[in-house]
Protein backbone atom coordinates (compact mmCIF):
# COMPACT_ATOMS: atom_id res chain seq x y z
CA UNK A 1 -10.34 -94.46 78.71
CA UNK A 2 -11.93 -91.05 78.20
CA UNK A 3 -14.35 -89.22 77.29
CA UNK A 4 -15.16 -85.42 76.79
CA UNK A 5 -17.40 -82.56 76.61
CA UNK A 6 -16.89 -78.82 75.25
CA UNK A 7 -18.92 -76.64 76.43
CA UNK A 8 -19.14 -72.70 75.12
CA UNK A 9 -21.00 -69.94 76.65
CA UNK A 10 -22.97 -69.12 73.21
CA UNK A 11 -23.75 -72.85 72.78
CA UNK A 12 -26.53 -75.10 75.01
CA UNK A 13 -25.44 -79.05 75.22
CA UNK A 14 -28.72 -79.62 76.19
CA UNK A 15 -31.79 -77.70 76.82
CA UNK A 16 -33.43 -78.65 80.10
CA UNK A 17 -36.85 -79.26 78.64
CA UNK A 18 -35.71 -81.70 75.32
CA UNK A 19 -36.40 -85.68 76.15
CA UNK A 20 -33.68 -88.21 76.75
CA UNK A 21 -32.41 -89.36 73.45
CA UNK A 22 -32.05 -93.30 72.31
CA UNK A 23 -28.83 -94.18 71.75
CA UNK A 24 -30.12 -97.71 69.94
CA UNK A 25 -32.83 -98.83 68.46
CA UNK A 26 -34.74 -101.12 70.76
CA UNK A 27 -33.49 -104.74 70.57
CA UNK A 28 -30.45 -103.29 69.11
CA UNK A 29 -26.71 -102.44 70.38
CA UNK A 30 -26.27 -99.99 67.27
CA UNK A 31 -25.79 -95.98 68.56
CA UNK A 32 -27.48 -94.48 66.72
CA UNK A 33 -25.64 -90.97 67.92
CA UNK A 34 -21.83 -91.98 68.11
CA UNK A 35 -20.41 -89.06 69.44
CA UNK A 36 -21.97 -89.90 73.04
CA UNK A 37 -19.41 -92.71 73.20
CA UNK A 38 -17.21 -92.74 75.93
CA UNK A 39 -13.99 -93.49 74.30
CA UNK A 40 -12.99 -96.66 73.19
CA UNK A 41 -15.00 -97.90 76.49
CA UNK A 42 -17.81 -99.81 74.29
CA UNK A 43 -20.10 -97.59 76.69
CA UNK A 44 -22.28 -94.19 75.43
CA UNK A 45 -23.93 -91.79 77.44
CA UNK A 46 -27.90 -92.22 76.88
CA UNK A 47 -27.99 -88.58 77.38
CA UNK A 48 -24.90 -86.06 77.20
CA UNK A 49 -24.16 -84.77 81.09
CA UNK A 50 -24.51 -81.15 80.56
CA UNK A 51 -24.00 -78.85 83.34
CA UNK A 52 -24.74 -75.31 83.85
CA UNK A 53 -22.05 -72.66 82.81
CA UNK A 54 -21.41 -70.93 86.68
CA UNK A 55 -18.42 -68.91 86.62
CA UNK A 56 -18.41 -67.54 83.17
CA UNK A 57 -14.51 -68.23 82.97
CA UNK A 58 -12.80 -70.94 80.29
CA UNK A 59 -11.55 -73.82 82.42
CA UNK A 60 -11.75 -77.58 82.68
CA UNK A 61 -12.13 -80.72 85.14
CA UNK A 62 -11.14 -83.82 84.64
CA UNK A 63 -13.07 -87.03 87.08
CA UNK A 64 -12.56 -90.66 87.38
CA UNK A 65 -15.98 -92.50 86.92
CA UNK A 66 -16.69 -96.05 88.15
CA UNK A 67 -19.11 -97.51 86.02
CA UNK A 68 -21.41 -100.41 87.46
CA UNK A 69 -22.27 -103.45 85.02
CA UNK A 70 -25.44 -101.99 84.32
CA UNK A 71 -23.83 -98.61 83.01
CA UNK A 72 -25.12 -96.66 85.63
CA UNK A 73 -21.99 -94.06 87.33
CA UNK A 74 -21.63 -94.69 90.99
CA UNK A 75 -18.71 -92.56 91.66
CA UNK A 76 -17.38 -89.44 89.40
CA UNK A 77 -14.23 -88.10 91.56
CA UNK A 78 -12.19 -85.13 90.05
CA UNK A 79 -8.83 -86.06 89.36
CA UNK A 80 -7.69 -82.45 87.57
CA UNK A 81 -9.27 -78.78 87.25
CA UNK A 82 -8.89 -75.72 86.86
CA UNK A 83 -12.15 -74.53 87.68
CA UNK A 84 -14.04 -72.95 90.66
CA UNK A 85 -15.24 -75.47 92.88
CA UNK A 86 -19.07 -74.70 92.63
CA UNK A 87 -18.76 -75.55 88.87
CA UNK A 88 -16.75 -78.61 89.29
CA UNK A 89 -19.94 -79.79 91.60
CA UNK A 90 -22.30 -79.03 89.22
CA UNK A 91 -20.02 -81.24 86.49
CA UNK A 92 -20.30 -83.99 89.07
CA UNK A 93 -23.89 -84.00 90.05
CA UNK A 94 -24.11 -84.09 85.94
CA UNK A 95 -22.11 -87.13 85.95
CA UNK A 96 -23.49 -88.87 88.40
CA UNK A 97 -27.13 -87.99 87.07
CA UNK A 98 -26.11 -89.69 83.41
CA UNK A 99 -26.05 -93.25 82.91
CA UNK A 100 -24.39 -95.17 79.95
CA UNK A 101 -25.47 -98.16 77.33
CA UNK A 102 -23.04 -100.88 76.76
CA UNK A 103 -22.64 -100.64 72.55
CA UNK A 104 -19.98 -102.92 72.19
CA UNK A 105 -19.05 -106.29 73.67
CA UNK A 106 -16.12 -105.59 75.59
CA UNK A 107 -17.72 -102.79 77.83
CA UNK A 108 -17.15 -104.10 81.03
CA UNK A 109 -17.98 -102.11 84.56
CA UNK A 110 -14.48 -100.34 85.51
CA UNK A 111 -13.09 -96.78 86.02
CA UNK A 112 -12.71 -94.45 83.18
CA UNK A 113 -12.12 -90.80 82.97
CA UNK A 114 -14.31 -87.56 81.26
CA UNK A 115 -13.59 -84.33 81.00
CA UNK A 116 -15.62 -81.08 81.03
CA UNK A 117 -14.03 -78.09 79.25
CA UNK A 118 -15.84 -74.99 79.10
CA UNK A 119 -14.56 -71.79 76.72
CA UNK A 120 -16.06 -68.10 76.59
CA UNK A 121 -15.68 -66.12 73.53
């Protein structure tokens, strides 16, 4: 299963100081922001990981994240990159910072994988 996350040098995923963002209404299962899904995983990131841009060079890293019951990330190992490896620790620290909501039935604890690719223009 994956997941990914573009990341270019004139955008901002995230900015440090906005508030975690609902994925689903309380009482509810619904996303209410779909493209924080984690593939087909029936899982969604609460909150986009969004790591700082280090190197200022296009690259990507691909981990394997285990996934408790409870959606929370216990292990995010890369797998692939082609990026220094300062900024592949600050894509893991990310990871492992971000937890997930099950939105669909059949999300069930288990490794999947999630990408980080980051472009400069």
């Amino acid at each position: 299963m994956l997941g990914s996350l573009s990341v270019a040098k004139a955008q901002s995923a995230t900015s440090p100081a906005e508030k975690p963002m609902l994925l689903a209404a309380p009482g509810t299962a619904a996303p209410l922001h779909p493209n924080y899904a984690l593939g087909n995983t029936g899982w969604a990131f609460v909150r986009l990981p969004a790591p700082a841009l280090l190197d200022e060079k296009s690259g990507a890293v691909r981990f394997a994240i285990v996934v408790t019951e409870a959606g929370k990330i216990t292990s995010a190992t890369p797998t692939a990159s082609t990026v220094s490896a300062a900024q592949e620790k600050e894509c893991q620290q990310a990871l492992l910072t971000s937890s997930l909501n099950r939105i669909e039935a059949q999300a069930a604890p288990g490794t999947y994988f999630y990408n980080f690719r980051f472009t400069i223009k």
